[in-house]
C-alpha atoms as a PDB file:
ATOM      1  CA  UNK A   1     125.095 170.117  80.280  1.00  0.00           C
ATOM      2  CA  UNK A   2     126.587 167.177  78.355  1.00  0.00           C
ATOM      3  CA  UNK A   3     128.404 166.174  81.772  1.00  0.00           C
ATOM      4  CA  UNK A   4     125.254 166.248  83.231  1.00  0.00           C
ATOM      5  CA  UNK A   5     123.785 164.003  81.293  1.00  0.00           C
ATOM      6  CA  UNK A   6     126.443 161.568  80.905  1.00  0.00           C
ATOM      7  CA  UNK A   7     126.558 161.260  84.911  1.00  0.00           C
ATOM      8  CA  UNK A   8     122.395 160.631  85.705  1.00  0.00           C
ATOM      9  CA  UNK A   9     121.618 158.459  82.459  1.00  0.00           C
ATOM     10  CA  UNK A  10     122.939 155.243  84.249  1.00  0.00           C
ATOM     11  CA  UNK A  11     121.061 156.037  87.209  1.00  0.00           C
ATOM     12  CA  UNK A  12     118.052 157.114  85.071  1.00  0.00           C
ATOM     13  CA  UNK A  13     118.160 153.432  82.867  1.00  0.00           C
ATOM     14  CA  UNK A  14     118.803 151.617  86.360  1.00  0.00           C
ATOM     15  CA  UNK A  15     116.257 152.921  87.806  1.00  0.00           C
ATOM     16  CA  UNK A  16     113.957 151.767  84.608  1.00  0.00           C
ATOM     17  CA  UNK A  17     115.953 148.506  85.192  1.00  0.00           C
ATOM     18  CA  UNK A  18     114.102 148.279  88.815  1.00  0.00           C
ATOM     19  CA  UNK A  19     110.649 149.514  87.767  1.00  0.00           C
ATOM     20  CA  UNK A  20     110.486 146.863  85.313  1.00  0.00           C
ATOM     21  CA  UNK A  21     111.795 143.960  87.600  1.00  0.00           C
ATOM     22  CA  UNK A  22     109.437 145.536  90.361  1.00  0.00           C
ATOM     23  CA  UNK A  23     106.198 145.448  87.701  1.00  0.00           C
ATOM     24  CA  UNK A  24     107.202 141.763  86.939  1.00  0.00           C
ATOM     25  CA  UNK A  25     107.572 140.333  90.225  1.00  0.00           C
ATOM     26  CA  UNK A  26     105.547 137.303  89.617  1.00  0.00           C
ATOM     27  CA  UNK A  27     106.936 136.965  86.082  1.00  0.00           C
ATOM     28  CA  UNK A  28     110.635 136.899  87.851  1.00  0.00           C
ATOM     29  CA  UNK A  29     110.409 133.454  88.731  1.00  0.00           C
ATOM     30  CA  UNK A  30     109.933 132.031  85.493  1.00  0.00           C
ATOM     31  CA  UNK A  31     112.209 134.369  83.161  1.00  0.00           C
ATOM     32  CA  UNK A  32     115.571 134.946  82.343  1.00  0.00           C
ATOM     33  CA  UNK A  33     115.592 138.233  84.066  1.00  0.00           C
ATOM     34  CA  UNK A  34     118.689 137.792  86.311  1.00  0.00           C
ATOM     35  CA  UNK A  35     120.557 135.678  83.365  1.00  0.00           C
ATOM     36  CA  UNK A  36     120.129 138.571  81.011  1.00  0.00           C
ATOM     37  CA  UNK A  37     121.163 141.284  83.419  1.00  0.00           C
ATOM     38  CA  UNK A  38     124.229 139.605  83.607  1.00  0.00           C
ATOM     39  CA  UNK A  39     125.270 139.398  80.283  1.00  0.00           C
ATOM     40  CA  UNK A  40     123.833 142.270  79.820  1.00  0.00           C
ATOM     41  CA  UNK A  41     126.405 143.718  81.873  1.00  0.00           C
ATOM     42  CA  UNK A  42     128.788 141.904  80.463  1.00  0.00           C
ATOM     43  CA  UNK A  43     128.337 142.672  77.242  1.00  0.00           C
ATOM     44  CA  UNK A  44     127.877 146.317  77.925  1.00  0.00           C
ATOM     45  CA  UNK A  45     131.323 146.742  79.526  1.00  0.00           C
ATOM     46  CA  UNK A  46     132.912 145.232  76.053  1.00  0.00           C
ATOM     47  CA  UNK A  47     131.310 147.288  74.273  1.00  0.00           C
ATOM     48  CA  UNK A  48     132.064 150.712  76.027  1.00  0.00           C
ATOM     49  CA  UNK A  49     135.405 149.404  76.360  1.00  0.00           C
ATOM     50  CA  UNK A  50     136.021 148.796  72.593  1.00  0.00           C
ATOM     51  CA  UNK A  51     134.543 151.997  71.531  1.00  0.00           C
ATOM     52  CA  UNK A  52     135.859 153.953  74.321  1.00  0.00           C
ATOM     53  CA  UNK A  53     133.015 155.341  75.755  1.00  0.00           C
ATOM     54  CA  UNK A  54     132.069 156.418  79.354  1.00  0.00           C
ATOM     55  CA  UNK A  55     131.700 152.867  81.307  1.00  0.00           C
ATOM     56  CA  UNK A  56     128.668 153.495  83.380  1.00  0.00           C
ATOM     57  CA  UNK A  57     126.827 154.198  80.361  1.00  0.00           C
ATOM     58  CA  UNK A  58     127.910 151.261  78.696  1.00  0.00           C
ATOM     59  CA  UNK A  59     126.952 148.847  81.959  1.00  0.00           C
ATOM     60  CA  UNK A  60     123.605 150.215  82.187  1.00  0.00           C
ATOM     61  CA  UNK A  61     122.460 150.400  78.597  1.00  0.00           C
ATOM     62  CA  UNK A  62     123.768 146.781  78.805  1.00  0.00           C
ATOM     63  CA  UNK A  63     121.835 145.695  81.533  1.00  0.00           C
ATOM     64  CA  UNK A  64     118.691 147.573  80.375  1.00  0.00           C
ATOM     65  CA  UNK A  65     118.674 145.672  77.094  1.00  0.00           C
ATOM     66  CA  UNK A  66     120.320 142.109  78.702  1.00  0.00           C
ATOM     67  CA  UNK A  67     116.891 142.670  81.312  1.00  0.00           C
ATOM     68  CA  UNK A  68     114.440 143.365  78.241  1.00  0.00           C
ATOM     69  CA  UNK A  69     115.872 140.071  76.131  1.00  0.00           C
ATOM     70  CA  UNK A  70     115.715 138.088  79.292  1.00  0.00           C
ATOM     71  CA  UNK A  71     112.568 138.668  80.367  1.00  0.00           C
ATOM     72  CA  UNK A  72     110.424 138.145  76.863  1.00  0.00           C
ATOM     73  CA  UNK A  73     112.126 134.801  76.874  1.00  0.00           C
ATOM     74  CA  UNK A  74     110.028 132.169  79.358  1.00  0.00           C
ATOM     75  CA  UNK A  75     111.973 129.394  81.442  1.00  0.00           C
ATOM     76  CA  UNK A  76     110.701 125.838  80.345  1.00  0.00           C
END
């Protein structure tokens, strides 16, 4: 069961990933959305990479928290 679970969360927090970008289409344009997926990403691959913890995980939980910082903060 743990494998289980280890193998769909990424692909359970991506797809939260597209269901918020989806729900803020119009809001895209003038966020940081992309930006924070990035380093997101990035820093989510650090991270599981210094703790030593399944990769996948790490890159989504990254991107799902780089996409919520970069979309509260508004372009100028």
């Amino acid at each position: 069961m743990k494998d289980f679970i280890f193998a769909a969360l990424p692909f359970i927090i991506i797809g939260i990933c597209l269901a918020i970008i989806c729900a803020n289409g119009k809001k895209y344009k003038e966020t940081y959305l992309s930006e924070g997926l990035a380093i997101g990403m990035c820093f989510g691959v650090a991270v599981a990479s210094a703790l030593h913890i399944n990769l996948g995980l790490g890159i989504s939980i990254g991107m799902l928290i780089g996409e919520a910082i970069g979309i509260s903060v508004e372009k100028k």
